[in-house]
N, C-alpha and C. Protein backbone atom coordinates (compact mmCIF):
# COMPACT_ATOMS: atom_id res chain seq x y z
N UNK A 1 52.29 72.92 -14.60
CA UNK A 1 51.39 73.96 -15.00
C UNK A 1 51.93 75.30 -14.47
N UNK A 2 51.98 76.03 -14.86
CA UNK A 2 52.84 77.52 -15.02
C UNK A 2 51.72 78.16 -14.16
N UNK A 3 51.89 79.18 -13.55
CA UNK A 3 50.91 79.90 -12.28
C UNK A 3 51.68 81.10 -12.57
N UNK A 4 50.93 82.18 -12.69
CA UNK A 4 51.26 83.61 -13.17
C UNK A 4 50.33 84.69 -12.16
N UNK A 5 51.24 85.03 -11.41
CA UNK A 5 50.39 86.04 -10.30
C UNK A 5 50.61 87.64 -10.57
N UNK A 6 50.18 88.56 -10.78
CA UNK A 6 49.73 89.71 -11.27
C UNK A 6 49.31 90.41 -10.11
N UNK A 7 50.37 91.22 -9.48
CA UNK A 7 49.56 92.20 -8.38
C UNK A 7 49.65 93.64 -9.02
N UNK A 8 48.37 94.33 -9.23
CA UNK A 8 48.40 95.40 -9.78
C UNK A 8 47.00 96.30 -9.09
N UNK A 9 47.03 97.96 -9.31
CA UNK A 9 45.57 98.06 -8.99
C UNK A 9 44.29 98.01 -10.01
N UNK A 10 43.47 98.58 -9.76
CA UNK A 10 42.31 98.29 -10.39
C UNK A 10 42.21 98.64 -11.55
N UNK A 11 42.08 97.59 -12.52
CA UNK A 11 41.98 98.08 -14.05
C UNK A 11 40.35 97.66 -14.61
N UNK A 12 40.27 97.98 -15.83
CA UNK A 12 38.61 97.76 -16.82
C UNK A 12 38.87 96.05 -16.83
N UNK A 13 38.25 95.28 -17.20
CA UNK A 13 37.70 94.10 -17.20
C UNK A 13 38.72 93.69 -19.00
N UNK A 14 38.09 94.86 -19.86
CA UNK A 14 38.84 94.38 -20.78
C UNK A 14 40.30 94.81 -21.14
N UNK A 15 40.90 95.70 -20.28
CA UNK A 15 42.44 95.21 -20.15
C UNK A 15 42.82 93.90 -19.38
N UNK A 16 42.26 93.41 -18.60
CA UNK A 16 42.34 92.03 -18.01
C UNK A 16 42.35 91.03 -18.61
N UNK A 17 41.07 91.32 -19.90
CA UNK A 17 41.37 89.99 -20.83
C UNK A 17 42.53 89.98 -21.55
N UNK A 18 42.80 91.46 -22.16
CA UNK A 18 43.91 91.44 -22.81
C UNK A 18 45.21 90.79 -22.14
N UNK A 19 45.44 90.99 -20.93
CA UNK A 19 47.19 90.85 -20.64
C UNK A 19 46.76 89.42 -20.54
N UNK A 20 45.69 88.59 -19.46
CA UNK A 20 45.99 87.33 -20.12
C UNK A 20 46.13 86.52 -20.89
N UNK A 21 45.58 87.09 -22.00
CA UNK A 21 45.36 86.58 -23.01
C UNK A 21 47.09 86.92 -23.44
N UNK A 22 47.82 88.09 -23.42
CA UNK A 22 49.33 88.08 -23.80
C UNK A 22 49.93 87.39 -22.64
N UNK A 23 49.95 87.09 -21.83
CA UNK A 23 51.08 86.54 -20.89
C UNK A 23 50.57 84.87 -20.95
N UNK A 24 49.45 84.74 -21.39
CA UNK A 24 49.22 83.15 -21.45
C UNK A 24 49.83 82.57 -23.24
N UNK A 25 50.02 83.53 -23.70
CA UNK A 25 50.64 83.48 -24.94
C UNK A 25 52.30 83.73 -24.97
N UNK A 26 52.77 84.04 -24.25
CA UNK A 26 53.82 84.41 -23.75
C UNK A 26 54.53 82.94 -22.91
N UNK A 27 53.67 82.67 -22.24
CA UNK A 27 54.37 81.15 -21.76
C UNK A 27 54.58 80.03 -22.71
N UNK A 28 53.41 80.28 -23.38
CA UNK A 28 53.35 79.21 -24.59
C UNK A 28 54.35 79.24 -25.43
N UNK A 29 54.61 80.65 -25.61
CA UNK A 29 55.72 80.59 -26.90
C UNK A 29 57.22 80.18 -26.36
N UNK A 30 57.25 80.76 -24.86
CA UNK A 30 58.43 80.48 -24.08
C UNK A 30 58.82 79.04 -23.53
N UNK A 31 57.59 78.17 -22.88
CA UNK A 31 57.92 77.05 -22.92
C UNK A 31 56.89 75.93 -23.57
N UNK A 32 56.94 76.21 -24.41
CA UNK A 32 56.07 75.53 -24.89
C UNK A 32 55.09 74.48 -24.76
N UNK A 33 53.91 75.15 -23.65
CA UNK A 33 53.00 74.49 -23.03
C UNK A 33 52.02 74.48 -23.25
N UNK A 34 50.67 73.92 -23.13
CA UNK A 34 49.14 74.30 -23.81
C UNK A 34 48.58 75.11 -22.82
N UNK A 35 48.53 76.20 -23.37
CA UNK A 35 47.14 77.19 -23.24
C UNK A 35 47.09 77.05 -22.38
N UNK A 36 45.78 75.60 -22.47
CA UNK A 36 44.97 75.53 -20.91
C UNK A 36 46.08 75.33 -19.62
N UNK A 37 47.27 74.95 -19.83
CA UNK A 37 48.24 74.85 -18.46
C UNK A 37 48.05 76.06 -17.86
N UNK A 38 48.06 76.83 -18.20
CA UNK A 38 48.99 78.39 -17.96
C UNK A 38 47.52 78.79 -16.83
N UNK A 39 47.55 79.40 -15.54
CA UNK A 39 47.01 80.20 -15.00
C UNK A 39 47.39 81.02 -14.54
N UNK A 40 46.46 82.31 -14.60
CA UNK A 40 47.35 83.71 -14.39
C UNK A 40 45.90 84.20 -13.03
N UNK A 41 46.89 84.78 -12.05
CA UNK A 41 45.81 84.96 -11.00
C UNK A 41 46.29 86.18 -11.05
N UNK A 42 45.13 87.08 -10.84
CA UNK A 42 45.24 88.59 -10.52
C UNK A 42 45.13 89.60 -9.29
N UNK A 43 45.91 89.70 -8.54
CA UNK A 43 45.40 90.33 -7.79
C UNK A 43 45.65 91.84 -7.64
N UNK A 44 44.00 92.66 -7.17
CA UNK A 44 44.09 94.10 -7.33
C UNK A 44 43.78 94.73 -5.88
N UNK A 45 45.10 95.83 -5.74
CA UNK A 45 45.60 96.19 -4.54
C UNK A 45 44.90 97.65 -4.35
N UNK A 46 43.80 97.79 -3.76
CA UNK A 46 43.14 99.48 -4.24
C UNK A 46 43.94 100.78 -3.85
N UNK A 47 44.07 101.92 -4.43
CA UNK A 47 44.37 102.64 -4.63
C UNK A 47 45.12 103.37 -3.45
N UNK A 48 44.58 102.78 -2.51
CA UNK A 48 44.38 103.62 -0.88
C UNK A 48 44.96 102.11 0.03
N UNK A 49 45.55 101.67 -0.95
CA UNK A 49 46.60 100.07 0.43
C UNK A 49 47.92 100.26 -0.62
N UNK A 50 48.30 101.03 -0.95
CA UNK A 50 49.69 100.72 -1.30
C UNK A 50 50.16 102.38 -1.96
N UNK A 51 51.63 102.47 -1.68
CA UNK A 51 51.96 103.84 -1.91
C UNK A 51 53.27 103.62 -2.87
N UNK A 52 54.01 104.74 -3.62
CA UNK A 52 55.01 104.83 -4.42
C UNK A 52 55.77 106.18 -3.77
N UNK A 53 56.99 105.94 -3.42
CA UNK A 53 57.33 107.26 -2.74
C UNK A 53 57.25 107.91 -1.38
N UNK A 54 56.59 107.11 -0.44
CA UNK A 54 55.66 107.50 0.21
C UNK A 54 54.53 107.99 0.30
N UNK A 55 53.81 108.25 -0.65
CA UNK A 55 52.47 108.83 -0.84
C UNK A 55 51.42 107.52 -1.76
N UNK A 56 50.22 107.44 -1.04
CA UNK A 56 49.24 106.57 -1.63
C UNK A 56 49.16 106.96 -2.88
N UNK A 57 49.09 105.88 -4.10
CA UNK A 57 48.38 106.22 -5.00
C UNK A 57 47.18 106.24 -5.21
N UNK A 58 46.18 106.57 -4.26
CA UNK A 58 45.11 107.08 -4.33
C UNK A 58 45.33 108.86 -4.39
N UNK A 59 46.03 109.69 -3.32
CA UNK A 59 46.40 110.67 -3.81
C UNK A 59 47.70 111.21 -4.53
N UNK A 60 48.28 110.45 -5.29
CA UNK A 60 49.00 110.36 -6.79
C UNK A 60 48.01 111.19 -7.66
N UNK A 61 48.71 112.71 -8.45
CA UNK A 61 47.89 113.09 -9.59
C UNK A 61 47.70 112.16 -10.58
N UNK A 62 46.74 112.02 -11.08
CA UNK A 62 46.30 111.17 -12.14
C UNK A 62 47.43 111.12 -14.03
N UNK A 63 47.60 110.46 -14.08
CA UNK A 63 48.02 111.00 -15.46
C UNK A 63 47.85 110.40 -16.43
């Protein structure tokens, strides 16, 4: 069973359905497994625990 871990920060609920719904479709087509194998765990890192550059992307201008 395929295990798909996703560290990203905080997104809407329905971009969440979306990417699993593509990356659980994405395994399938790649190894050709059922659906239900595939779990994709998400984890969201807030804004203010992780930086790019040295600077948090919590104070990152928005874009």
């Amino acid at each position: 069973m395929p295990i798909v871990t996703v560290q990203q920060g905080p997104r809407d609920v329905e971009l969440k359905r979306d990417l699993v719904a593509r990356i659980t479709d994405a395994f399938v087509d790649a190894l050709n497994v059922p659906a239900e194998s595939v779990q994709v765990w998400i984890q969201e890192v807030p804004t203010d625990s992780w930086a790019i550059g040295g600077v948090l992307t919590a104070d990152r201008p928005k874009k």
